[in-house]
Protein backbone atom coordinates (compact mmCIF):
# COMPACT_ATOMS: atom_id res chain seq x y z
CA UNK A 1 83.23 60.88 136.63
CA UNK A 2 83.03 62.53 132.99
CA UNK A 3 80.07 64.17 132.76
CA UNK A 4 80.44 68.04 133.97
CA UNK A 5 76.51 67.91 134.75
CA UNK A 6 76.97 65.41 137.80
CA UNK A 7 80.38 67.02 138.85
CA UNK A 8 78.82 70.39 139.34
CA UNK A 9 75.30 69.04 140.76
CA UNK A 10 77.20 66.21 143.17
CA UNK A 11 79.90 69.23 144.24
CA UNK A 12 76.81 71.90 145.33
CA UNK A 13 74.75 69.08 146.74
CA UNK A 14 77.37 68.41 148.97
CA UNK A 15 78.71 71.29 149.73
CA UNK A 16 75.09 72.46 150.48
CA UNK A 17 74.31 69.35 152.29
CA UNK A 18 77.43 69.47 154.28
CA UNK A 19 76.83 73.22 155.40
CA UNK A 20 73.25 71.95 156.71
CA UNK A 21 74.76 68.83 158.75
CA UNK A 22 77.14 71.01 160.44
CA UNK A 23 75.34 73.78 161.21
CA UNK A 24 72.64 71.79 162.83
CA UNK A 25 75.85 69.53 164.63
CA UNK A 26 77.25 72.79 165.92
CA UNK A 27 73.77 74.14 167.25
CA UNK A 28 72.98 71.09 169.16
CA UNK A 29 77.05 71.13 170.18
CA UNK A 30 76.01 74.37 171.93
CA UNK A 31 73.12 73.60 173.63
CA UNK A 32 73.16 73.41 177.41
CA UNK A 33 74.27 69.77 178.73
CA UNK A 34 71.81 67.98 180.86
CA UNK A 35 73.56 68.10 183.78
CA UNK A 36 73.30 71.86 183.39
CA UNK A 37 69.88 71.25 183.18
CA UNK A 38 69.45 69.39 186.32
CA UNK A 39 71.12 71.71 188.45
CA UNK A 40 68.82 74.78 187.18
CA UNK A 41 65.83 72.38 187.71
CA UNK A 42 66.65 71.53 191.43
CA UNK A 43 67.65 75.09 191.96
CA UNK A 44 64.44 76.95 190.74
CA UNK A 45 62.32 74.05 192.56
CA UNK A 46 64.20 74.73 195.73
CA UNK A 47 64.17 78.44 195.79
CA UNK A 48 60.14 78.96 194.46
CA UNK A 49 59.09 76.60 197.01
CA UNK A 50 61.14 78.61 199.27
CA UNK A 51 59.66 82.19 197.88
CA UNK A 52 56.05 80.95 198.25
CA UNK A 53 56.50 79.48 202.00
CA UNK A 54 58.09 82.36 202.95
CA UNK A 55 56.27 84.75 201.19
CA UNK A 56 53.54 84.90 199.31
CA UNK A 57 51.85 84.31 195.59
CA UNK A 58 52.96 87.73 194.60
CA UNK A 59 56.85 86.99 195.27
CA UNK A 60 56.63 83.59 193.74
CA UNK A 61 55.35 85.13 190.46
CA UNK A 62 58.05 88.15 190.70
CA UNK A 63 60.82 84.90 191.18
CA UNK A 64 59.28 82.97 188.53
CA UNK A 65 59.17 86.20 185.79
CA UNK A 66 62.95 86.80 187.42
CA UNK A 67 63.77 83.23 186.36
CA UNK A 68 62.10 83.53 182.53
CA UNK A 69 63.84 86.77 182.22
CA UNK A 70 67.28 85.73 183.32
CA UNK A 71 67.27 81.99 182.29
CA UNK A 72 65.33 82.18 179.60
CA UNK A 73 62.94 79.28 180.84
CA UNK A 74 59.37 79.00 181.82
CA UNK A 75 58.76 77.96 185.21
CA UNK A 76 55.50 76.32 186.72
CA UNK A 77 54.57 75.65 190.24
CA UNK A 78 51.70 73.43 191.17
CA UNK A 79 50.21 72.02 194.70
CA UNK A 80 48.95 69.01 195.18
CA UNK A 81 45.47 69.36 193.73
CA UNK A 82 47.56 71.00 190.52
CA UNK A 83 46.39 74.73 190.88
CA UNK A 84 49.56 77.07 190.04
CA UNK A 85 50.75 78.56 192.73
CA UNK A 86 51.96 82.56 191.03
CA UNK A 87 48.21 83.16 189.61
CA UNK A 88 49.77 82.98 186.15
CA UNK A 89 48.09 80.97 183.46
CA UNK A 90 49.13 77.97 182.99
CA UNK A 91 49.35 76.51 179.23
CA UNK A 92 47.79 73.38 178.74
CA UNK A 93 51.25 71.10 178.34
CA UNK A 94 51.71 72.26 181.39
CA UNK A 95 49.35 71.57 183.45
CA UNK A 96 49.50 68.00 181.50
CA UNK A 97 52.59 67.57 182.48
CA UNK A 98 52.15 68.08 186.38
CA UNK A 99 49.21 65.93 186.85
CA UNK A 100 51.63 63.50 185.29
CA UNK A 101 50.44 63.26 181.37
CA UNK A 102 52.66 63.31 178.62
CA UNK A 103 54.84 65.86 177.35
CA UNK A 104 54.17 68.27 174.95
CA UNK A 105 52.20 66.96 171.57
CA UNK A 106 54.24 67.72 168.71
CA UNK A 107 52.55 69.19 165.54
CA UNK A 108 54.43 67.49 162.47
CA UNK A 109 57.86 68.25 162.23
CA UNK A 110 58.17 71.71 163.35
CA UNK A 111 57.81 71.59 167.13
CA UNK A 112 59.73 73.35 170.55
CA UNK A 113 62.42 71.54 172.08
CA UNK A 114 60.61 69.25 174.22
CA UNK A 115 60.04 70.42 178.33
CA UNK A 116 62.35 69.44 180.84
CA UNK A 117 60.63 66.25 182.96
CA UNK A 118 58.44 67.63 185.92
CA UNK A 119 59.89 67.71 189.54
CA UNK A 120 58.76 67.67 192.86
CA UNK A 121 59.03 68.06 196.66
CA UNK A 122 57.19 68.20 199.57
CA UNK A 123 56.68 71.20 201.84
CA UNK A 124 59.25 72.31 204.72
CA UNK A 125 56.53 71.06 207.04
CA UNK A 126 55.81 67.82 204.85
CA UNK A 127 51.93 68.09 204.96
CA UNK A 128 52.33 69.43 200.95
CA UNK A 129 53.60 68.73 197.89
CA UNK A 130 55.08 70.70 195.11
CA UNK A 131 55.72 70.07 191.17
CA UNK A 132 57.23 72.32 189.36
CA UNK A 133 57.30 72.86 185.49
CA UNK A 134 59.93 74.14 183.46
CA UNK A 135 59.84 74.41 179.46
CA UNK A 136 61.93 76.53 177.32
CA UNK A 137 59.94 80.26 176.41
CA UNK A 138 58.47 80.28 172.82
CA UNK A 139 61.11 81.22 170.42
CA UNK A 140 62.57 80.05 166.94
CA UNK A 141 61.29 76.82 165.98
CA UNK A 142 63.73 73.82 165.12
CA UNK A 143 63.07 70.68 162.76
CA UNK A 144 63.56 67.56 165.84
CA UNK A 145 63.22 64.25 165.58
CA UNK A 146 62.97 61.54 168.15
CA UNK A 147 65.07 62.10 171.16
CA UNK A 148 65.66 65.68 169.81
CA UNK A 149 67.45 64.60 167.34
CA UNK A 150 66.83 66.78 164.24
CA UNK A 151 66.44 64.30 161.41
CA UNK A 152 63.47 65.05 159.48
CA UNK A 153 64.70 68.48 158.92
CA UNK A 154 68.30 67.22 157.99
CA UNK A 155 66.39 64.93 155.59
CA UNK A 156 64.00 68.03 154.29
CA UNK A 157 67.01 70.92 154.08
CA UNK A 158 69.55 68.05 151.87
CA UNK A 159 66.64 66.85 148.94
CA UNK A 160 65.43 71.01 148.90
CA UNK A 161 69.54 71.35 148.15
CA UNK A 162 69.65 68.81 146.21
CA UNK A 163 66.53 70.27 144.07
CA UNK A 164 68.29 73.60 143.97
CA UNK A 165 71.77 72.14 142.84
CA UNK A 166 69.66 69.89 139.99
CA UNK A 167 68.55 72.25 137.98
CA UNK A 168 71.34 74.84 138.63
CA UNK A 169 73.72 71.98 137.07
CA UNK A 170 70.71 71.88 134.32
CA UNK A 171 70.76 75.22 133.44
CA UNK A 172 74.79 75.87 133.43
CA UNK A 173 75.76 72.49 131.53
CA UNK A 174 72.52 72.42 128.91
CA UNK A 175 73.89 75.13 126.70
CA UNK A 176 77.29 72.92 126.69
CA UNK A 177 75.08 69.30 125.92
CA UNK A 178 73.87 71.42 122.58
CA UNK A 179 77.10 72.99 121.83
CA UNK A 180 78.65 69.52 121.89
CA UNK A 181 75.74 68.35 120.21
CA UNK A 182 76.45 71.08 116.89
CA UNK A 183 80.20 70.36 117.03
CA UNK A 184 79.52 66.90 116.44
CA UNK A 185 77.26 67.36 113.31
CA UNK A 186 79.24 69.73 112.16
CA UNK A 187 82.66 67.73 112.36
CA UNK A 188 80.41 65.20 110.61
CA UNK A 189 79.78 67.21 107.47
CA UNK A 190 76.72 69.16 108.37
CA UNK A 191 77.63 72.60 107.82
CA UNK A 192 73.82 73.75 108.69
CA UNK A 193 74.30 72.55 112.45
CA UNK A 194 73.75 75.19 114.99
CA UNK A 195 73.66 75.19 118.57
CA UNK A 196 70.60 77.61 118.67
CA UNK A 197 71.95 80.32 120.48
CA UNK A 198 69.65 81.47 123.89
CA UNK A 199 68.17 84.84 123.97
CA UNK A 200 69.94 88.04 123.52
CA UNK A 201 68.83 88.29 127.06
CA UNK A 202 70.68 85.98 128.56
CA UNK A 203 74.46 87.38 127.83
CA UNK A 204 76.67 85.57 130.00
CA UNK A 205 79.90 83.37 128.81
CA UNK A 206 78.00 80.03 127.70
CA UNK A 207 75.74 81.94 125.70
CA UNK A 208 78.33 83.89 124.10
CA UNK A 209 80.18 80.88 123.10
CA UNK A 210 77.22 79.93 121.75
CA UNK A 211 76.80 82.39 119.34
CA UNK A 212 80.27 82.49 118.61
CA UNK A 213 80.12 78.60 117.91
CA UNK A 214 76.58 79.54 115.49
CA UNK A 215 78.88 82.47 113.46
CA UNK A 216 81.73 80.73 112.90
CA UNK A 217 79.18 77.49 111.66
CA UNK A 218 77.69 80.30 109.39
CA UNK A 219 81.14 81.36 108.07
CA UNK A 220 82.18 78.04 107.63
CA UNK A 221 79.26 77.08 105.32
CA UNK A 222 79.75 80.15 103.36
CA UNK A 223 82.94 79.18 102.69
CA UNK A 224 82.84 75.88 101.96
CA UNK A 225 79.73 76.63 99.52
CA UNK A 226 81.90 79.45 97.72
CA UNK A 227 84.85 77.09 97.26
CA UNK A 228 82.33 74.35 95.89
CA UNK A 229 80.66 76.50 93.59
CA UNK A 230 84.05 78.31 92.51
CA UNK A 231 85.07 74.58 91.67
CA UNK A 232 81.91 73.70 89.71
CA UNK A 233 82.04 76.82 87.59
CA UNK A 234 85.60 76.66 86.66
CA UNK A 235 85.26 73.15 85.57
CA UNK A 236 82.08 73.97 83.29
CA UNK A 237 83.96 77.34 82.20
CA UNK A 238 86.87 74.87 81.11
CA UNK A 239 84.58 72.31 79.13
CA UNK A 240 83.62 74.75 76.21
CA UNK A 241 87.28 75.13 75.38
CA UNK A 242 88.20 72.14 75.91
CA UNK A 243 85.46 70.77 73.24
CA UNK A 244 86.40 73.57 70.73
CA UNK A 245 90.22 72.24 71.07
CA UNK A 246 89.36 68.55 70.45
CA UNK A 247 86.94 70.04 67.48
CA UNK A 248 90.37 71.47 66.29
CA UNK A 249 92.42 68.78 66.93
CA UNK A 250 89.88 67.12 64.72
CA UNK A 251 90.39 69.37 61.75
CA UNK A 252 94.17 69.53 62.36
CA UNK A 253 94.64 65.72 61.78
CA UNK A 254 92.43 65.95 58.64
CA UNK A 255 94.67 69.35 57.05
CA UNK A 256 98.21 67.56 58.72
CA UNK A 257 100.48 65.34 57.31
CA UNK A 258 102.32 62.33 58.50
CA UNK A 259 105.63 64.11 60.05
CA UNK A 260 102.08 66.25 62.86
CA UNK A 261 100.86 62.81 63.83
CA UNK A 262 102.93 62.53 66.79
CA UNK A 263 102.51 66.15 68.30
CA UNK A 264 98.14 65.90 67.96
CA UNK A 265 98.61 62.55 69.32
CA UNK A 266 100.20 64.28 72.69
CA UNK A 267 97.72 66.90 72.39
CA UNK A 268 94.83 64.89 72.15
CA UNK A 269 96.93 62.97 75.26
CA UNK A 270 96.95 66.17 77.34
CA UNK A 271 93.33 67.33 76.42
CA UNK A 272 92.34 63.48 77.59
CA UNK A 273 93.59 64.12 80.84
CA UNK A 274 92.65 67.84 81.20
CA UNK A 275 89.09 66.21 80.25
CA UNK A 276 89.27 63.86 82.92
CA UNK A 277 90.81 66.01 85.58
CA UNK A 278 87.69 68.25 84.95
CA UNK A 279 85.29 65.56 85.47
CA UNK A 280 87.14 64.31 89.16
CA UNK A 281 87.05 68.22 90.16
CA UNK A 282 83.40 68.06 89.03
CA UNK A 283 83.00 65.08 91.06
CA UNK A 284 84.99 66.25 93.91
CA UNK A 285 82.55 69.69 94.13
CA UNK A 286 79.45 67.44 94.25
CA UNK A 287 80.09 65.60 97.22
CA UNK A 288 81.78 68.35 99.38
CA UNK A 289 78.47 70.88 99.05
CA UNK A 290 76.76 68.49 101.89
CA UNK A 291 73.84 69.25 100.33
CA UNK A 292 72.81 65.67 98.79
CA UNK A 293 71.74 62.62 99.91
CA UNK A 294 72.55 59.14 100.42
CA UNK A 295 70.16 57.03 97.65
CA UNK A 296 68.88 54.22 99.48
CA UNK A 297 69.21 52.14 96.28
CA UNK A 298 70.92 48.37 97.60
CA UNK A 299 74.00 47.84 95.79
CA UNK A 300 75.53 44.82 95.77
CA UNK A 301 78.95 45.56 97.00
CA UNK A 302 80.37 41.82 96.01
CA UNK A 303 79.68 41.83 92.06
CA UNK A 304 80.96 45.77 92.42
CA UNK A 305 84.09 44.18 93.72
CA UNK A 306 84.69 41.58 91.67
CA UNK A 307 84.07 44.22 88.43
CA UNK A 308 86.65 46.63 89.64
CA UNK A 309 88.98 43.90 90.38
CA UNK A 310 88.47 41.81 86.97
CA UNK A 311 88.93 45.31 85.12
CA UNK A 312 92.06 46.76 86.94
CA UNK A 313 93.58 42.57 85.94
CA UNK A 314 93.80 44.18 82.54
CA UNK A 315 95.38 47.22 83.41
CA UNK A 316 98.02 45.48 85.44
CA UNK A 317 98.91 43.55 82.31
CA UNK A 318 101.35 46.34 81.54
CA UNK A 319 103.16 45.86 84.67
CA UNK A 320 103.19 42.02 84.54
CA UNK A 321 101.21 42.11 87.88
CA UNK A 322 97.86 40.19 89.03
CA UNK A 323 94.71 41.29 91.01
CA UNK A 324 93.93 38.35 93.48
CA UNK A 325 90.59 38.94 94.87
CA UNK A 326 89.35 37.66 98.02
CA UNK A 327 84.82 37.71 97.91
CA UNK A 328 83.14 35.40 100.69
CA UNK A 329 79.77 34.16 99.15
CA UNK A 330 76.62 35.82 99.85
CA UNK A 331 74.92 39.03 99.35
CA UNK A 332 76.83 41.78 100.40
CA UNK A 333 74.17 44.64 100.43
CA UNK A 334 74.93 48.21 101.12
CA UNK A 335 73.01 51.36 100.53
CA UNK A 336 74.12 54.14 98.14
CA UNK A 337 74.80 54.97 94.64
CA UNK A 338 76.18 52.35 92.55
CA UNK A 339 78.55 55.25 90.32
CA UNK A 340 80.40 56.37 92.93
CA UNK A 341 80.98 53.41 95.02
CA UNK A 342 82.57 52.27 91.75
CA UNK A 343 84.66 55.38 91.71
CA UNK A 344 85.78 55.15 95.34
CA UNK A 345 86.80 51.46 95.14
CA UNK A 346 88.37 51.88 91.40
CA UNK A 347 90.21 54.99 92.26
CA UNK A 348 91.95 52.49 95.23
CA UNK A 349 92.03 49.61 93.06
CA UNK A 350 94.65 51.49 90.63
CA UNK A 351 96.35 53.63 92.86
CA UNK A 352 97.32 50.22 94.30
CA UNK A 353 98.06 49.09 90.50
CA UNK A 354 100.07 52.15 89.73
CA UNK A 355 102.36 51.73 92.86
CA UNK A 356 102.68 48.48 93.43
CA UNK A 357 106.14 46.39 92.44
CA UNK A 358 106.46 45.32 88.58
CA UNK A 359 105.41 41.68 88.60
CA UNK A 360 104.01 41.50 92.57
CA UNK A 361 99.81 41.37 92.95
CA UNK A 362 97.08 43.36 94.70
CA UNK A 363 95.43 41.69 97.20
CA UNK A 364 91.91 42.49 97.43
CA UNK A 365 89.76 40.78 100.36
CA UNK A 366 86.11 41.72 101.54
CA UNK A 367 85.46 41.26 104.95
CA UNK A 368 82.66 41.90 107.85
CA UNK A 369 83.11 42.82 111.30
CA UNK A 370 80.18 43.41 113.99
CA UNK A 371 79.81 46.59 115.42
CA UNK A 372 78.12 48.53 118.03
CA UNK A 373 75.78 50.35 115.22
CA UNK A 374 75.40 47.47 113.42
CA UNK A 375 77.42 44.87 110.70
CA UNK A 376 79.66 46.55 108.55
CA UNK A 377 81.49 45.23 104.85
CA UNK A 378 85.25 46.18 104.98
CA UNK A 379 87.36 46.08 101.59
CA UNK A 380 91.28 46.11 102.26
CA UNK A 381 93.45 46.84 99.09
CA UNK A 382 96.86 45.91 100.01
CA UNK A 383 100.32 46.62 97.37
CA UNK A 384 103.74 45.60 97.39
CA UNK A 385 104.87 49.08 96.53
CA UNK A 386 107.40 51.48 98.51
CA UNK A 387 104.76 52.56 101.31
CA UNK A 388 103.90 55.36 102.44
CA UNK A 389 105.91 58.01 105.35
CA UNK A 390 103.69 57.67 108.80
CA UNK A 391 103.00 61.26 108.33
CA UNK A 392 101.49 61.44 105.04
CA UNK A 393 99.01 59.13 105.96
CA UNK A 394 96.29 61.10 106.73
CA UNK A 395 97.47 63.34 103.71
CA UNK A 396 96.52 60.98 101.24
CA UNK A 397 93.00 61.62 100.91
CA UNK A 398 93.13 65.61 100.62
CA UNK A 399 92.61 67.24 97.05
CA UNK A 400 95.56 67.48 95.18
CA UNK A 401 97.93 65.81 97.40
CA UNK A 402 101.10 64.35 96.08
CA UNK A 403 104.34 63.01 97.87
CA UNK A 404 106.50 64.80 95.18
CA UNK A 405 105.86 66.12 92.00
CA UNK A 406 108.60 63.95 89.80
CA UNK A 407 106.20 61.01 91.33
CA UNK A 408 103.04 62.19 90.03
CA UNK A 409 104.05 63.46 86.57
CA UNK A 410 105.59 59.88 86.35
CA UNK A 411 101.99 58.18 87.27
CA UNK A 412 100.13 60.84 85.76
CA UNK A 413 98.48 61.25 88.56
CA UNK A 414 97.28 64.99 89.97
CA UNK A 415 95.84 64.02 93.63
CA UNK A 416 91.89 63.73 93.02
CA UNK A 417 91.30 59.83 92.89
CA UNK A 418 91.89 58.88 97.13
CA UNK A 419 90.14 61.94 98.08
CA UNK A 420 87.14 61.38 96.02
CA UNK A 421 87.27 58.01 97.53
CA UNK A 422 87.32 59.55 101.05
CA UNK A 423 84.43 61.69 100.30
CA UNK A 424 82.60 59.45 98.35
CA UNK A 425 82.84 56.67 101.21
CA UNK A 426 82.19 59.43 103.74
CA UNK A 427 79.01 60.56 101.47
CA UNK A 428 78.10 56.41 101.94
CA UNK A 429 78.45 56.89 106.38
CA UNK A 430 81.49 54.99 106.55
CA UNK A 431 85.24 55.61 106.82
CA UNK A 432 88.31 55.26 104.79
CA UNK A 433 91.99 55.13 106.23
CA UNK A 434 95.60 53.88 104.94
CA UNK A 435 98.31 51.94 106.85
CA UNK A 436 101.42 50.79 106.25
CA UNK A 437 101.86 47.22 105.77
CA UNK A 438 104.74 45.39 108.33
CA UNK A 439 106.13 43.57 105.22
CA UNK A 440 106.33 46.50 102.82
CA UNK A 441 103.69 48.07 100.68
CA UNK A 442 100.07 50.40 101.87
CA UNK A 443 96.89 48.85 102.81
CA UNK A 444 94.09 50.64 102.22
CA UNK A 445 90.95 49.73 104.50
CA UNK A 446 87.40 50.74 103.39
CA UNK A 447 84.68 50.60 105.83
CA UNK A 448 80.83 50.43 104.86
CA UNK A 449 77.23 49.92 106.73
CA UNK A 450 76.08 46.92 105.32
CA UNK A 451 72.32 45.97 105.12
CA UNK A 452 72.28 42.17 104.51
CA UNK A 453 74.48 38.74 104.73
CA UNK A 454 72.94 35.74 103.46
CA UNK A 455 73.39 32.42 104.92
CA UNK A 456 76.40 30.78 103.42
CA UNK A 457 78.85 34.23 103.90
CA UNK A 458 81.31 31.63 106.04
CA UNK A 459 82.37 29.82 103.22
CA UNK A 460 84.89 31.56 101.34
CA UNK A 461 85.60 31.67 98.17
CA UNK A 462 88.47 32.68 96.03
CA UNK A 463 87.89 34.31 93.25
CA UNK A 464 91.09 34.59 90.67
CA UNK A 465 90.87 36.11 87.43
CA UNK A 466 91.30 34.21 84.37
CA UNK A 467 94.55 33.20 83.65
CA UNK A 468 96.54 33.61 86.95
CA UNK A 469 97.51 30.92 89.14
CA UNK A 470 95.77 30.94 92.50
């Protein structure tokens, strides 16, 4: 059982329920045994017939209000023709009862114990007869059933509890359903999830976690939106220089002679790549702000592919490696913006380029697999490189993120290209994530909501760039 609503309403209906059953066990446990009963019946019978025969109406009615007051039970006599015999009135059951009606009618549920059976005897002379009546006095009323069995107020007291419990459980775990309900949204990206704290009036410890929960969510977005903005401005603060240094550099080669070329050629180098880590932090600060939203322009996630994987074939060149790509036929629809979903899968595309052996390939293969929200397109990029430590793995896709620094100034890499993948595909609803491959090298798996297969999708086709051998 996993939900804490039905472990707190199924633990105080029972205990509730429980309390009723044996409190109403241990009442009737209690209550005088029928042989008990008997023995009182034949007693008073014999002893009021005895009072009137030897006395009179008054001492039968002084035995019979001795008997109520130390028994606790009402006590009838009647003769033959049914008058009472002690000049008391008699209630109707009774006098039902001794002319040999039923017992008692019962109104609903609620209802006295029902009358002991009538009993009778005849005179000491035998020319009379007697009945007597007993019934218990009125008093607290009981829920009984048939044969005294209390049922229908077992069955009344357990759904009341049961009522109560509900919407106790309701009110204690509701706070928690919302709470979860915020956490989620927010773990999803949504910095402007709240729980929606209750009332100041209600103050006790749900409701404070609750607003602890909604102020830490406020801080959080705060934060995030300083460090996005603090991003964005430095990178447009660093753009004017960076164009008045290239306007130099211009000039320079134009006033410099032969023996400069090689030092404005590494400046223009460095400026190239301060100018394009600029535009990834730009990049980078545009999809963490959680403030945009996913175009719902189709993009055709094959072609995209196949033009990531037919341009990084060049680039490999230099290595003496090969892109093998891997496209089933059909249309391969997704939602999104076309620009970054080239980013993401480039940026994965030449990482896998950069680290893979000299001479091996990339595999690239585009897959679908059905899931419970629907069919989703899944790109693995898999290298033949050194691999990754297990506990980098999940490092991989955070800004700025290197395994060592001898390794990136080597690549010329600085950290930005997996995790704008990550947020990019993230940005798209879907999920990035790197493994290590059992026969060396990283796979990196790309996961996407896809929007339409055509017929055709089970034939496979391989699609090898010009050039290679398949």
């Amino acid at each position: 059982m996993k939900s804490l609503f039905l472990r707190i309403f199924l633990s105080f209906w029972m205990a509730l329920a429980l309390f009723v059953v044996l409190a109403v066990l241990v009442t009737l446990a209690f209550r005088p045994r029928s042989s008990t009963w008997e023995a009182l019946r034949t007693t008073v019978l014999n002893e009021s017939v005895s009072a009137y025969e030897e006395g009179n109406e008054t001492q039968l009615r002084e035995y019979m209000e001795s008997v109520e007051a130390t028994q606790h039970v009402r006590a009838y006599l009647f003769d033959e023709r049914g008058n009472e015999l002690s000049g008391r009135p008699a209630p109707e059951w009774a006098i039902r009862v001794a002319s040999g009606g039923p017992r008692m009618p019962r109104d609903g549920f609620i209802f006295p114990a029902p009358p002991l059976p009538r009993d009778s005897r005849a005179s000491s002379d035998g020319k009379h007869r007697y009945t007597l009546v007993l019934g218990l006095p009125p008093g607290p009323r009981v829920f009984f059933g048939p044969r005294g069995m209390p049922l229908p107020g077992l069955i009344i007291a357990i759904i009341s509890s049961g009522l109560v419990c509900y919407f106790l459980s309701w009110y204690l775990t509701k706070p928690i359903i919302r709470l979860r309900a915020a956490t989620r949204q927010l773990a999803a990206g949504d910095l402007t999830a709240r729980s929606g704290a209750p009332a100041t009036k209600r103050k006790d410890e749900v409701a404070g976690l609750m607003r602890d929960f909604d102020a830490m969510a406020e801080r959080l977005e705060m934060l995030v939106k300083a460090q996005s903005r603090l991003l964005n401005d430095i990178s447009h603060e660093l753009r004017s220089p960076l164009a008045r240094l290239n306007v130099a550099l211009g000039l320079a080669r134009q006033r410099a002679g032969v023996e400069s070329a090689d030092m404005l050629d590494r400046i223009e180098l460095e400026a190239s790549r301060l100018n394009e880590l600029i535009g990834r932090i730009l990049t980078l600060a545009r999809l963490e702000d959680g403030e945009q939203r996913v175009p719902q322009t189709p993009v055709p996630l094959g072609e995209l592919v196949a033009n990531v994987a037919e341009d990084a074939e060049f680039e490999a060149q230099e290595r003496h490696c090969h892109v093998h790509t891997v496209i089933p036929e059909g249309d391969w629809g997704v939602r999104g913006n076309d620009s970054l979903l080239h980013s993401a899968v480039e940026n994965v595309v030449r990482n896998a380029i950069r680290y893979t052996a000299e001479g091996s390939s990339v595999e690239i293969a585009l897959t679908s697999e059905e899931r419970s929200g629907g069919a989703e397109a899944v790109l693995r990029v898999s290298d033949s490189g050194p691999g990754v430590p297990e506990n980098a793995l999940a490092k991989l896709f955070e800004p700025f993120y290197r395994l060592d620094d001898a390794r990136g100034r080597l690549t010329g890499g600085v950290g930005l290209g997996l995790a704008i993948t990550e947020r990019a595909v993230r940005f798209h609803g879907g999920k990035v994530a790197a493994f290590n491959r059992a026969e060396g090298g990283l796979l990196v798996e790309i996961r996407l909501p896809l929007i339409s297969r055509l017929a055709g999708m089970e034939e496979r086709a391989e699609v090898v760039p010009s050039g290679q051998e398949a």
